[in-house]
PDB file of N, CA and C in Angstrom:
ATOM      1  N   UNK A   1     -47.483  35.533  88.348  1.00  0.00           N
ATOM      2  CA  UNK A   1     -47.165  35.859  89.728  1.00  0.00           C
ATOM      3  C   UNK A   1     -47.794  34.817  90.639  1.00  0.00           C
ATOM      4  N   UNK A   2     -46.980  34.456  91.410  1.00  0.00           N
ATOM      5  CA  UNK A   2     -47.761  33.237  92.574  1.00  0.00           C
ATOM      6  C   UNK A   2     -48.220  34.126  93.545  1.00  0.00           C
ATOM      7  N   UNK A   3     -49.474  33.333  93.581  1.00  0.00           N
ATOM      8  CA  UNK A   3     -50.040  34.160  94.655  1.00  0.00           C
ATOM      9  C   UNK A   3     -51.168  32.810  95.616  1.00  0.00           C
ATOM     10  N   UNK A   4     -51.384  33.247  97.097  1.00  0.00           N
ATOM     11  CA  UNK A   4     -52.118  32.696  97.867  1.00  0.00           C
ATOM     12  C   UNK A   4     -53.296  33.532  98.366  1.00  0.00           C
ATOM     13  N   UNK A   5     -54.808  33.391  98.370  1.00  0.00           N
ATOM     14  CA  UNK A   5     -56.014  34.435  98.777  1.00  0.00           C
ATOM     15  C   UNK A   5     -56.328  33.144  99.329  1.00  0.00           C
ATOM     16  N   UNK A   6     -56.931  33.348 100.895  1.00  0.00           N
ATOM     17  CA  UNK A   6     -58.088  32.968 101.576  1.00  0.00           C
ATOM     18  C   UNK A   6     -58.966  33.707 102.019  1.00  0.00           C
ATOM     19  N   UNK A   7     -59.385  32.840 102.070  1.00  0.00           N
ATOM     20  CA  UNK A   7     -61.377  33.423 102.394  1.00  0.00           C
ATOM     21  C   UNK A   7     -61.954  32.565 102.719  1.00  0.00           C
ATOM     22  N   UNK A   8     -63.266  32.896 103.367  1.00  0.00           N
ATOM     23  CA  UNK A   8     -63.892  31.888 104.566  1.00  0.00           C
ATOM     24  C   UNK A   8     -64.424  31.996 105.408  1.00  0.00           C
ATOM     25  N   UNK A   9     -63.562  33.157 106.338  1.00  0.00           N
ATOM     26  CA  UNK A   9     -63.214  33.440 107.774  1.00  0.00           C
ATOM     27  C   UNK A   9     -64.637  34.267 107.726  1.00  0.00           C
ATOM     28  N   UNK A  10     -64.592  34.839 108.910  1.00  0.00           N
ATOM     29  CA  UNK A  10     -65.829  35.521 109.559  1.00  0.00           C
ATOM     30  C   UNK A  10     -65.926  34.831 110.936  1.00  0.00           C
ATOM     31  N   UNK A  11     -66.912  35.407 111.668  1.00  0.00           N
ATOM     32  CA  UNK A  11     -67.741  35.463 113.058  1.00  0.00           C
ATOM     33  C   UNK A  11     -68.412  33.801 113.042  1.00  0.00           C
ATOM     34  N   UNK A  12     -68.135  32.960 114.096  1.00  0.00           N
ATOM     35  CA  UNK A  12     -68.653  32.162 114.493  1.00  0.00           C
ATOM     36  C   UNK A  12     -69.119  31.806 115.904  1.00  0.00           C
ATOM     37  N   UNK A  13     -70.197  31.558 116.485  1.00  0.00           N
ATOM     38  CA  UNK A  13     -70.026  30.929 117.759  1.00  0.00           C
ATOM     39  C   UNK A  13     -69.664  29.363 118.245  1.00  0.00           C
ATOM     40  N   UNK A  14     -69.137  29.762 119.494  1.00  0.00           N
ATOM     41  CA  UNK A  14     -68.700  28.345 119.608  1.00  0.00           C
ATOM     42  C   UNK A  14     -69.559  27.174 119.164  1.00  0.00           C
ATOM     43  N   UNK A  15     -68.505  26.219 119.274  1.00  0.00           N
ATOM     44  CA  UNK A  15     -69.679  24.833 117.946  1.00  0.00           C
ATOM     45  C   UNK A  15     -69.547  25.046 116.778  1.00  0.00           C
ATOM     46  N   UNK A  16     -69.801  25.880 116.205  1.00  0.00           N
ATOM     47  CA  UNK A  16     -70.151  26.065 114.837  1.00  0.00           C
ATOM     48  C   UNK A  16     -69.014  25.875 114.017  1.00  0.00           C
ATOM     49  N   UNK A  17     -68.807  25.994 112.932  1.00  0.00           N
ATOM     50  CA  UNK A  17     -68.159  25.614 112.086  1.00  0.00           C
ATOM     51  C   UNK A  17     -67.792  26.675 110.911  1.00  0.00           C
ATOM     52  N   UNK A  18     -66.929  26.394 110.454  1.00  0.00           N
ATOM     53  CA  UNK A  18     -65.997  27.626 109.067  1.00  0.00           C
ATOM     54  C   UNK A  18     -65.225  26.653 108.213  1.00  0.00           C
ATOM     55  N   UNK A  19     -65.489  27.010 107.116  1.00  0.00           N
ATOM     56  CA  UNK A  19     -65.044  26.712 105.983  1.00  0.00           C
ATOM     57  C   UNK A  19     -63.916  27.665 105.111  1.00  0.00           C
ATOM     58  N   UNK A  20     -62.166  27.406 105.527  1.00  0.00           N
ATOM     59  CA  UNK A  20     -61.265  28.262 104.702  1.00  0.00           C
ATOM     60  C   UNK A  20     -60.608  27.653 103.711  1.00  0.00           C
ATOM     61  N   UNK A  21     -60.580  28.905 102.720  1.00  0.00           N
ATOM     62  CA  UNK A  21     -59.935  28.465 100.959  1.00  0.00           C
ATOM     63  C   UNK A  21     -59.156  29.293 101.178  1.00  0.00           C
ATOM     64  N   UNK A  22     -58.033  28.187 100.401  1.00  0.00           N
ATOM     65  CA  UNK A  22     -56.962  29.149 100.129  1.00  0.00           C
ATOM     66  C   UNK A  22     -57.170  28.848  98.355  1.00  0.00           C
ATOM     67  N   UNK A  23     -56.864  29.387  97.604  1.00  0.00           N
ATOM     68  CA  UNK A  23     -56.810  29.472  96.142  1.00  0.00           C
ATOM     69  C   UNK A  23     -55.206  30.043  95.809  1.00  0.00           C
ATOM     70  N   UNK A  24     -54.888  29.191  95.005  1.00  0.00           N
ATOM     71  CA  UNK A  24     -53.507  28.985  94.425  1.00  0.00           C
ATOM     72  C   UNK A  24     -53.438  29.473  92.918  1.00  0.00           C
ATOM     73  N   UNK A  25     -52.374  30.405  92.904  1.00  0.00           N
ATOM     74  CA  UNK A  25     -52.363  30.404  91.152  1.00  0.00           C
ATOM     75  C   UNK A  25     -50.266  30.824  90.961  1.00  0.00           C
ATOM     76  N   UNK A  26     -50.354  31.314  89.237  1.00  0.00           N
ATOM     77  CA  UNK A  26     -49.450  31.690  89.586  1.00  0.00           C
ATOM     78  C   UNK A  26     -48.503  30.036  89.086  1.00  0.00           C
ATOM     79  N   UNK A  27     -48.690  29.082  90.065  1.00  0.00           N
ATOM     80  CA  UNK A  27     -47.509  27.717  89.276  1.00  0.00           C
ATOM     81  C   UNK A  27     -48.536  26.254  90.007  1.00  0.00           C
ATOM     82  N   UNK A  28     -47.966  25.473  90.298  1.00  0.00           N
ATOM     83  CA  UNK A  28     -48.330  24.080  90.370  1.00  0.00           C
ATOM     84  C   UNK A  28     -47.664  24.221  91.762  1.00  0.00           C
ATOM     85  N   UNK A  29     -48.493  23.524  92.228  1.00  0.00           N
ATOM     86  CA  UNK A  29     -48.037  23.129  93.766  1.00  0.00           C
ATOM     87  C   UNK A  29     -47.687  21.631  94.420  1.00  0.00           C
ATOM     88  N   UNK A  30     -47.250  20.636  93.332  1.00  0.00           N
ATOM     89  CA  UNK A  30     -47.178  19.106  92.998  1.00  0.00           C
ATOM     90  C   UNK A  30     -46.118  18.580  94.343  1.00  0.00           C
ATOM     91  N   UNK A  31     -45.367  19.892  94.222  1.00  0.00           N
ATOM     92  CA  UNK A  31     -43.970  19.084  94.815  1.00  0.00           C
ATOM     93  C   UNK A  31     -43.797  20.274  96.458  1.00  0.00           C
ATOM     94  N   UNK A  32     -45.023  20.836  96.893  1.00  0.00           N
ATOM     95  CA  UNK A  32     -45.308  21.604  98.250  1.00  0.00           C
ATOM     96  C   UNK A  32     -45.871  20.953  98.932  1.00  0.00           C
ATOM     97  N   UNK A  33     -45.196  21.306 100.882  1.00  0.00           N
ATOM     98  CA  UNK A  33     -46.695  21.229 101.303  1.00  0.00           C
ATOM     99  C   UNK A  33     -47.091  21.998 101.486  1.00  0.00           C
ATOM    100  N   UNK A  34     -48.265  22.412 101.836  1.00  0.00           N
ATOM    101  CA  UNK A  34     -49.516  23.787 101.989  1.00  0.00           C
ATOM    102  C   UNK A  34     -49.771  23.046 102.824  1.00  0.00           C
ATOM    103  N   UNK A  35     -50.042  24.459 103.631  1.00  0.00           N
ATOM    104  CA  UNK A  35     -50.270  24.630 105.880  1.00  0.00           C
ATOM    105  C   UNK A  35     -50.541  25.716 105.725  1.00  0.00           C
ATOM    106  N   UNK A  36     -51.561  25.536 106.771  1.00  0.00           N
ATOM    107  CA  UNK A  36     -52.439  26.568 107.701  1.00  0.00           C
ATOM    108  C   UNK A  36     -51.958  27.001 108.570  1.00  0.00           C
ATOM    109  N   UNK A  37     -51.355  28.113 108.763  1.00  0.00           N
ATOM    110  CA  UNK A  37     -50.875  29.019 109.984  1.00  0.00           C
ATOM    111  C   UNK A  37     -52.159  30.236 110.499  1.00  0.00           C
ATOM    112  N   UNK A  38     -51.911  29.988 111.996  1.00  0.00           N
ATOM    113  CA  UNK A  38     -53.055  31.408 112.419  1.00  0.00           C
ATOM    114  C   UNK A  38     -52.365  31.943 113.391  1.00  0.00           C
ATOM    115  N   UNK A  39     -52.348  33.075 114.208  1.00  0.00           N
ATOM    116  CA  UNK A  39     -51.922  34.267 114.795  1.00  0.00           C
ATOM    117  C   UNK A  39     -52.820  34.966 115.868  1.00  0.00           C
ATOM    118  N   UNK A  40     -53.165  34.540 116.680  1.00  0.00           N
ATOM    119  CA  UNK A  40     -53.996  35.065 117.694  1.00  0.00           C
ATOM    120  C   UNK A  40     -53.500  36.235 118.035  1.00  0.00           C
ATOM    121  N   UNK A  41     -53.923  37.315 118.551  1.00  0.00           N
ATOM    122  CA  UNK A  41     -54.061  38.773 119.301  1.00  0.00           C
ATOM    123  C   UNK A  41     -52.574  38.266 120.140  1.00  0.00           C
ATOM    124  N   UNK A  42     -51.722  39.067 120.528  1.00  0.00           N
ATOM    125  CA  UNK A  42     -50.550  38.946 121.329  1.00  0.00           C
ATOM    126  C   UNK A  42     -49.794  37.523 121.629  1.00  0.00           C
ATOM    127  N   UNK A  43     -49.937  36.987 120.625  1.00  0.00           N
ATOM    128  CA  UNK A  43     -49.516  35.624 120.448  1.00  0.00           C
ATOM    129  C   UNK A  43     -47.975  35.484 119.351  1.00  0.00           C
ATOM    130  N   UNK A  44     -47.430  34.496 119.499  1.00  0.00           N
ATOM    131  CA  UNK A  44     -46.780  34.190 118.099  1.00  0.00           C
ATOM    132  C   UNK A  44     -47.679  33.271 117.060  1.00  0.00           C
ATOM    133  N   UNK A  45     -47.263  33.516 115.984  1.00  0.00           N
ATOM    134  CA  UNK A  45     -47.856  32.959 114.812  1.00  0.00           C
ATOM    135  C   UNK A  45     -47.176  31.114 114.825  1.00  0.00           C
ATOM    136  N   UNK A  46     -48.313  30.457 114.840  1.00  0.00           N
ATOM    137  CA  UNK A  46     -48.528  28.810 115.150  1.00  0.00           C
ATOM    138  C   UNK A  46     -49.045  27.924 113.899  1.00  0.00           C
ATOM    139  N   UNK A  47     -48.171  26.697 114.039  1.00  0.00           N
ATOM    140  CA  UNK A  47     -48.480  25.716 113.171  1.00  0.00           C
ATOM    141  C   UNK A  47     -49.982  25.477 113.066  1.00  0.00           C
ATOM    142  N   UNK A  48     -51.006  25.023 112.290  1.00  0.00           N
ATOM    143  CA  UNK A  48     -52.221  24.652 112.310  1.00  0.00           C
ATOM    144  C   UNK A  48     -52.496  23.064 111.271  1.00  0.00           C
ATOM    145  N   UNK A  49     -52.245  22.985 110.134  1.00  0.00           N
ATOM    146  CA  UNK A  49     -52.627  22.204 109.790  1.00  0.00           C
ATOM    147  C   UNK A  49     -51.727  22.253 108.563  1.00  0.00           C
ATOM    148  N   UNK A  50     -51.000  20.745 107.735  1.00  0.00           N
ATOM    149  CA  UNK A  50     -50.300  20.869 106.306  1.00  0.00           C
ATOM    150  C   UNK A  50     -50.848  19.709 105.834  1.00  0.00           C
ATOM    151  N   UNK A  51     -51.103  20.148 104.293  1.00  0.00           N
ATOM    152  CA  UNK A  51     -51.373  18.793 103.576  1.00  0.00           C
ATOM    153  C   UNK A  51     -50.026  18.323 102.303  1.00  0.00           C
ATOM    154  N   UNK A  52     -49.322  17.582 101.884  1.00  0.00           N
ATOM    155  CA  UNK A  52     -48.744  17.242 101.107  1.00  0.00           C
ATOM    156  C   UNK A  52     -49.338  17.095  99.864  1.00  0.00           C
ATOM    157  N   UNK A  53     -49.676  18.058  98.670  1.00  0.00           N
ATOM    158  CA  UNK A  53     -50.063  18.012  97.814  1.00  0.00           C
ATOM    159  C   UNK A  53     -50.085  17.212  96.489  1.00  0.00           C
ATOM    160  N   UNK A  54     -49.108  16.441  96.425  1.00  0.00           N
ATOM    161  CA  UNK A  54     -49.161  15.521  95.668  1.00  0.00           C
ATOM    162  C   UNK A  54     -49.704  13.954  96.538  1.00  0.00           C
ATOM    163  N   UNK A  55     -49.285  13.504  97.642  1.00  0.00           N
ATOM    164  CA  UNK A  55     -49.770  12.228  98.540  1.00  0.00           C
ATOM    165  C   UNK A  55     -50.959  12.764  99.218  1.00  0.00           C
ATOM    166  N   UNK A  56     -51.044  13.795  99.559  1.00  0.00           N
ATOM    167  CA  UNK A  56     -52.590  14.312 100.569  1.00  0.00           C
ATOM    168  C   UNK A  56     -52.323  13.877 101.949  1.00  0.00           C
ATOM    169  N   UNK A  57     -51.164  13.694 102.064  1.00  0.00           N
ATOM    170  CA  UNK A  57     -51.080  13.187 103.503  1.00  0.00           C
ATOM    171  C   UNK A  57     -51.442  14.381 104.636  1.00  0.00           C
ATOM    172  N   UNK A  58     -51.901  14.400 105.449  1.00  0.00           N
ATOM    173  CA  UNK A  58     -52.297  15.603 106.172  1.00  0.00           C
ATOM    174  C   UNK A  58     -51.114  15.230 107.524  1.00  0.00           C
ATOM    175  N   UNK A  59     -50.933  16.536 108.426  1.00  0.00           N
ATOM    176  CA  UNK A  59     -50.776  16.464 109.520  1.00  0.00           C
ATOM    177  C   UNK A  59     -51.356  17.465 110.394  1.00  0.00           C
ATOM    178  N   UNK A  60     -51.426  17.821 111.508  1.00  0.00           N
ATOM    179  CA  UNK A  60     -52.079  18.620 112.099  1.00  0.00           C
ATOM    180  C   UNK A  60     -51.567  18.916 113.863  1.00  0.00           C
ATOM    181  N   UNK A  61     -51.813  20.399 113.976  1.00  0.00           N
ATOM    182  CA  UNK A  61     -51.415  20.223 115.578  1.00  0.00           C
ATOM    183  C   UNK A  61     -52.677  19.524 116.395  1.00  0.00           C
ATOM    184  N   UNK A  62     -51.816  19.550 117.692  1.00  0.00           N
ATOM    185  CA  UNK A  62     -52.635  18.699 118.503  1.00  0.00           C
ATOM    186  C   UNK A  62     -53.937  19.327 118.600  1.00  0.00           C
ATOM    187  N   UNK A  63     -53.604  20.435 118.872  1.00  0.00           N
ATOM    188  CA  UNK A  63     -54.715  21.371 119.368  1.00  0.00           C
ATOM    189  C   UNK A  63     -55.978  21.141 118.821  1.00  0.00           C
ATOM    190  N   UNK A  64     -55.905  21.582 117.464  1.00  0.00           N
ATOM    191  CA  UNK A  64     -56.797  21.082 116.622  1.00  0.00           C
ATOM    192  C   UNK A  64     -57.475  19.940 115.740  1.00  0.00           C
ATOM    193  N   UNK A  65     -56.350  18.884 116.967  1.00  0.00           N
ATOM    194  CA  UNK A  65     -56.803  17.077 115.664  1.00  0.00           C
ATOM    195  C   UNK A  65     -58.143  16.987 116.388  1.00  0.00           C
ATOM    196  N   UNK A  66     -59.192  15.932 115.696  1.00  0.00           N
ATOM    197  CA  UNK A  66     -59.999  15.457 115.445  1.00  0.00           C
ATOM    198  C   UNK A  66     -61.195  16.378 115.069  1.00  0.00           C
ATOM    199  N   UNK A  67     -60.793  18.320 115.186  1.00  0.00           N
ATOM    200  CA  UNK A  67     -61.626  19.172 114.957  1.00  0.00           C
ATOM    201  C   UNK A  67     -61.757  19.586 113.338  1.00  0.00           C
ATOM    202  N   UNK A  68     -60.493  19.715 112.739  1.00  0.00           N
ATOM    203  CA  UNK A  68     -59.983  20.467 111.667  1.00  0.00           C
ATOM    204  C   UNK A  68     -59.939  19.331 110.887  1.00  0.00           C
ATOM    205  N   UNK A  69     -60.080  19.905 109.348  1.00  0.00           N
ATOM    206  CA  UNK A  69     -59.632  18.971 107.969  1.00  0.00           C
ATOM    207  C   UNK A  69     -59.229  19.292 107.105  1.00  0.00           C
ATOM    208  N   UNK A  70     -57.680  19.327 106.853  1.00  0.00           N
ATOM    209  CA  UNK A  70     -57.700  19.586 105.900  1.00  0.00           C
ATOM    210  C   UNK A  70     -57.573  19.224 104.280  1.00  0.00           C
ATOM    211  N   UNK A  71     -57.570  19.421 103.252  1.00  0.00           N
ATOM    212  CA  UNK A  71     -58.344  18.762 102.090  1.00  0.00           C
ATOM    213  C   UNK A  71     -57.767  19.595 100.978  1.00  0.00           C
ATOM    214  N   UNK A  72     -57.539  18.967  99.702  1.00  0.00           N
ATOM    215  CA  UNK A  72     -57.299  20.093  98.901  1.00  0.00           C
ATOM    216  C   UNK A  72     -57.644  19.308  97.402  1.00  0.00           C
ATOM    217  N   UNK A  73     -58.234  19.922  96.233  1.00  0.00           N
ATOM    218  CA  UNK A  73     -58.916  19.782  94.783  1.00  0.00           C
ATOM    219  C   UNK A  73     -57.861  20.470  94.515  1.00  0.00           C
ATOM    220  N   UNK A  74     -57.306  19.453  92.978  1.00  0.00           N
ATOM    221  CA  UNK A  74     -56.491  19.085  92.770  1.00  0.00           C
ATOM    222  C   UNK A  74     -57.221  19.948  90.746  1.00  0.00           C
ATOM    223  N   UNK A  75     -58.254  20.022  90.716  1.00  0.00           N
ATOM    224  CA  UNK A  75     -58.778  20.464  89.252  1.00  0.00           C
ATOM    225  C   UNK A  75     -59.076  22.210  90.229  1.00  0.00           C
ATOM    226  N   UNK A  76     -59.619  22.219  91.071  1.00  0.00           N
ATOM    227  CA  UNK A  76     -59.236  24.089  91.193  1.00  0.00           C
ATOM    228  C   UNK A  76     -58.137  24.667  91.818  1.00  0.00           C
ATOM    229  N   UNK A  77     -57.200  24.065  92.002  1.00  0.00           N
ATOM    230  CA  UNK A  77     -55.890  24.149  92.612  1.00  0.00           C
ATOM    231  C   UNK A  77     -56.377  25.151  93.795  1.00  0.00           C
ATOM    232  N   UNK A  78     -56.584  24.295  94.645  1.00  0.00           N
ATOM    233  CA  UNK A  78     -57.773  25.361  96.104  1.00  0.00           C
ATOM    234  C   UNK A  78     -57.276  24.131  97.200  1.00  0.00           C
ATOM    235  N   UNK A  79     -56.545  24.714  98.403  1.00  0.00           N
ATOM    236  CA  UNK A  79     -56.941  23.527  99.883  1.00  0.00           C
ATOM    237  C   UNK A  79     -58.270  24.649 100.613  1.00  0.00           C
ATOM    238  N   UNK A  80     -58.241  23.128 101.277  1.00  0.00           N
ATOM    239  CA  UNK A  80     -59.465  23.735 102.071  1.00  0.00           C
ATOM    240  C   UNK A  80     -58.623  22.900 103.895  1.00  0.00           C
ATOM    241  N   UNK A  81     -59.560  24.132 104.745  1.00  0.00           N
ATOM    242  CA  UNK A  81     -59.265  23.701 106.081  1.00  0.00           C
ATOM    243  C   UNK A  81     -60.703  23.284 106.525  1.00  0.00           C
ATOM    244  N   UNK A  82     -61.574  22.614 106.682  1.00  0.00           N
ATOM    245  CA  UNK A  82     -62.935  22.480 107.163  1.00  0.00           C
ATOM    246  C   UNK A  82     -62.488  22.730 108.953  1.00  0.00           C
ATOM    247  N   UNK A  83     -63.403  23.486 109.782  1.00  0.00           N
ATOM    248  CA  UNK A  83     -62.940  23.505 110.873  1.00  0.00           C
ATOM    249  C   UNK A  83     -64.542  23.352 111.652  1.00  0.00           C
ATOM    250  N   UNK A  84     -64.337  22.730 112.636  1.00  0.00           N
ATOM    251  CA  UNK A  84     -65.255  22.176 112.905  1.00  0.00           C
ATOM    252  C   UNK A  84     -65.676  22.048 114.628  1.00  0.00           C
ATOM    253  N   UNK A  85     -66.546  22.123 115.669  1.00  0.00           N
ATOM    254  CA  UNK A  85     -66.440  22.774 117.213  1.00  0.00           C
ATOM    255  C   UNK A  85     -65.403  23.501 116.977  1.00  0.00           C
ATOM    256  N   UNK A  86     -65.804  24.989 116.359  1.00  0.00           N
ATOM    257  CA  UNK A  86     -65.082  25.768 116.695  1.00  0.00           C
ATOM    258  C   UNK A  86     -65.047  26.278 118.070  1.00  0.00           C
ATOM    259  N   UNK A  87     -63.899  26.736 119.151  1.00  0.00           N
ATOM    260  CA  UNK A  87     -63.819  27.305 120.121  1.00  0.00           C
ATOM    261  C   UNK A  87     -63.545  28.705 120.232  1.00  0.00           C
ATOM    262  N   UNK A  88     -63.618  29.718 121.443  1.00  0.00           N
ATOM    263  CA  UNK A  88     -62.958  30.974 121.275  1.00  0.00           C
ATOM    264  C   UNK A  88     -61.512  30.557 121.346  1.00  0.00           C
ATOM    265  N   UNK A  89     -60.789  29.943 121.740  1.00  0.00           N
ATOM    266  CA  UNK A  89     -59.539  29.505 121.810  1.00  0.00           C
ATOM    267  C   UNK A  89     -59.055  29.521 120.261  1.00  0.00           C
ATOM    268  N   UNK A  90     -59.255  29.381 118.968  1.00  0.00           N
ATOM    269  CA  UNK A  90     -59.117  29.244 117.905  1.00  0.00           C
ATOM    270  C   UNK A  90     -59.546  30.780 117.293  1.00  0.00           C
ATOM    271  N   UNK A  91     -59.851  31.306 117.613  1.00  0.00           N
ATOM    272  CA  UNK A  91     -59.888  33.401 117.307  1.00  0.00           C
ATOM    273  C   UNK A  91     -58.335  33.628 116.932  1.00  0.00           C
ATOM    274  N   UNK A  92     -58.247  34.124 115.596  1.00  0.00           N
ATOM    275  CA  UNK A  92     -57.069  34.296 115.040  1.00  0.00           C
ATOM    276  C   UNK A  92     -57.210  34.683 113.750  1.00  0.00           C
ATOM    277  N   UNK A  93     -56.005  35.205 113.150  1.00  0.00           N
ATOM    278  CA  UNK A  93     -55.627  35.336 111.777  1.00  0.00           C
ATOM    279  C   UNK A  93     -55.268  34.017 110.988  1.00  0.00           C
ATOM    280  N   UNK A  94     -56.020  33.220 109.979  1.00  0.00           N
ATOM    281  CA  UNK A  94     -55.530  32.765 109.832  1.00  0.00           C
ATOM    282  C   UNK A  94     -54.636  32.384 108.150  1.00  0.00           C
ATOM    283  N   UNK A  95     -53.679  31.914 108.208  1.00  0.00           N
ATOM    284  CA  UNK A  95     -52.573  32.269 106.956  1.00  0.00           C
ATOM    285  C   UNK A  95     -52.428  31.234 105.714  1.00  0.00           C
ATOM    286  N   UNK A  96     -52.576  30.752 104.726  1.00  0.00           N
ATOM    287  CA  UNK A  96     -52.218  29.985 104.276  1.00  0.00           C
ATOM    288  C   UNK A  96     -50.878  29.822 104.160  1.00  0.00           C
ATOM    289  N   UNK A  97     -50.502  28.979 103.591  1.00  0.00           N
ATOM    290  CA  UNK A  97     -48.787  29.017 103.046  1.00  0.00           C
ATOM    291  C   UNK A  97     -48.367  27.494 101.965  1.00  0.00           C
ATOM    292  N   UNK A  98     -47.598  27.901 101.922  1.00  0.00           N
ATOM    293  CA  UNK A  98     -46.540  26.969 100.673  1.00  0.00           C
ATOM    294  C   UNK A  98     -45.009  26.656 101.175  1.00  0.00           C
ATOM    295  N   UNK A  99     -44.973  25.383 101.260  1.00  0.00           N
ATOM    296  CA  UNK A  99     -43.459  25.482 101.537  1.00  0.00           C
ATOM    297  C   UNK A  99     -42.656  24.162 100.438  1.00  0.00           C
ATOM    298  N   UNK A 100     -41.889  24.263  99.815  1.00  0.00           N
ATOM    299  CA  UNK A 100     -41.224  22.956  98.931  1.00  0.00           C
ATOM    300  C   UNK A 100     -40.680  21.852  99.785  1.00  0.00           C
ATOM    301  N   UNK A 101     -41.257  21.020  99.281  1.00  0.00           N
ATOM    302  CA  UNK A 101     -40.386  19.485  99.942  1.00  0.00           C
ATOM    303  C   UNK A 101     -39.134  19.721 100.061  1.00  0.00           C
ATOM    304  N   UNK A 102     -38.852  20.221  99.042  1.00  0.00           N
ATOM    305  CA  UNK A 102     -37.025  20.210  98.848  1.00  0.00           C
ATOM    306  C   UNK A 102     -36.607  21.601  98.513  1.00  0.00           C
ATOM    307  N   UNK A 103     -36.396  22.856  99.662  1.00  0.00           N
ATOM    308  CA  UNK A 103     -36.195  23.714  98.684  1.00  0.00           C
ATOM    309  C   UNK A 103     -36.587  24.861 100.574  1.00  0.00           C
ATOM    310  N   UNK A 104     -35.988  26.216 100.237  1.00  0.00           N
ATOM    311  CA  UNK A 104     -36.348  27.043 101.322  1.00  0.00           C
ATOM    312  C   UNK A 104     -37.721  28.128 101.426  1.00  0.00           C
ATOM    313  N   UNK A 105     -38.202  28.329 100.156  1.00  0.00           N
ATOM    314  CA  UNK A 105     -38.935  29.146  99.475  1.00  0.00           C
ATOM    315  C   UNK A 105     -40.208  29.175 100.018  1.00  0.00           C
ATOM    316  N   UNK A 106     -40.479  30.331 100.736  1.00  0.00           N
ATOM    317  CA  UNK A 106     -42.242  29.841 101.360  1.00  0.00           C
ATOM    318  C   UNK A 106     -42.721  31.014 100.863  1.00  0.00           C
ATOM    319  N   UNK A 107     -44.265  30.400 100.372  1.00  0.00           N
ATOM    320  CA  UNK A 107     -45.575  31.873 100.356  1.00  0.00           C
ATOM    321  C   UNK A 107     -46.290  31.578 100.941  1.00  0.00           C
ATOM    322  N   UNK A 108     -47.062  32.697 101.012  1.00  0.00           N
ATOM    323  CA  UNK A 108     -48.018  33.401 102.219  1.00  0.00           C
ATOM    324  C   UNK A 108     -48.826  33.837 101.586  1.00  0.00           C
ATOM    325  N   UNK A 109     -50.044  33.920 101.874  1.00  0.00           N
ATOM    326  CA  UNK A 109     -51.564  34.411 101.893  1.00  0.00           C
ATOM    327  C   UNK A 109     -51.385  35.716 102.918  1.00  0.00           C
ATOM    328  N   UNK A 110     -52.362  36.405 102.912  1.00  0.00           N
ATOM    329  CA  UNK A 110     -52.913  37.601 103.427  1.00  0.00           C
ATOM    330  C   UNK A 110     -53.294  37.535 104.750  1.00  0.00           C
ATOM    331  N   UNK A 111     -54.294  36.600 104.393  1.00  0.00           N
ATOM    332  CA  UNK A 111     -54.717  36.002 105.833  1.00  0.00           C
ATOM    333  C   UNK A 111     -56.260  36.374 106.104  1.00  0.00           C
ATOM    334  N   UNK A 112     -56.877  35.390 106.811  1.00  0.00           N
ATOM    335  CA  UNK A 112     -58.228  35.968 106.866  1.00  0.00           C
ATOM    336  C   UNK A 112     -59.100  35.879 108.235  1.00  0.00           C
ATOM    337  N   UNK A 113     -59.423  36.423 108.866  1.00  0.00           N
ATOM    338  CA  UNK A 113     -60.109  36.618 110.391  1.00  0.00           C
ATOM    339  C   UNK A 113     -61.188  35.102 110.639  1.00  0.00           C
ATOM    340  N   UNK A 114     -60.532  35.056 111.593  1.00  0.00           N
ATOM    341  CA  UNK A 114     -61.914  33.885 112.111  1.00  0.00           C
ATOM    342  C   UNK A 114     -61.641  34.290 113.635  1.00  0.00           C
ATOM    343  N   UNK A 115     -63.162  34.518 113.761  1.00  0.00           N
ATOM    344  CA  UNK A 115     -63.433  35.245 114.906  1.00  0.00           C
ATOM    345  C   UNK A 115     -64.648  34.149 115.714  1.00  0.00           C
ATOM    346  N   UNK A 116     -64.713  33.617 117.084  1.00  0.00           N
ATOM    347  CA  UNK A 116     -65.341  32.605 117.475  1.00  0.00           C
ATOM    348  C   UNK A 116     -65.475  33.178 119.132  1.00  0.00           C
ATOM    349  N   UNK A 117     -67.424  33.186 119.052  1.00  0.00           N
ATOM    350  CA  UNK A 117     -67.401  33.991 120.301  1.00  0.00           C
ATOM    351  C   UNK A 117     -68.033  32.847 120.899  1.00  0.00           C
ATOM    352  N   UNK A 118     -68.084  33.193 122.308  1.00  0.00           N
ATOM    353  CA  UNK A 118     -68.466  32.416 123.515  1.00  0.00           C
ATOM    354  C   UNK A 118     -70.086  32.119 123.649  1.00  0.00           C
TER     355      UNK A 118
END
């Protein structure tokens, strides 16, 4: 069964910093990219960050360039988002996902709270 779990999330104050895993199982993710989606309180659910898993090429929204990183090990089949001056502006759910280079098929993670107070 493919499946996506992150974890990470929790309570930060501004500045500070969070570290989210997503952990992959289930198949190979060679030919995906994997992105970070998050969901703020009365919001729509927003792009955050994708890495191309076989090139590592990253991209990222604006919002979050020069704050966020994302990264992914390739022997624990795990990305990581390093996030970094965190703001309250960044308080959200946030989602992993999977989407194929070539192909319509997306998964989803659960999702995990990152909460960033003032």
């Amino acid at each position: 069964q493919v499946q996506l779990v992150e974890s990470g999330g929790g309570l930060v104050q501004a500045g500070g910093s969070l570290r989210l895993s997503c952990a992959t199982s289930g198949r190979t993710f060679n030919n995906y990219h994997m992105g970070w989606f998050r969901q703020a309180p009365g919001k729509e659910r927003e792009f955050v960050a994708a890495i191309t898993w076989s090139s590592g090429i990253t991209n990222y929204a604006d919002s979050v360039k020069g704050r966020f990183t994302m990264s992914r090990d390739n022997a624990k089949n795990t990305v990581y988002l390093q996030m970094n001056s965190l703001k309250p502006e960044d308080t959200a759910v946030y989602y992993c996902n999977a989407r194929p280079v070539i192909g319509t098929l997306h998964y989803w993670g659960q999702g995990t709270q990152v909460t960033v107070s003032s």
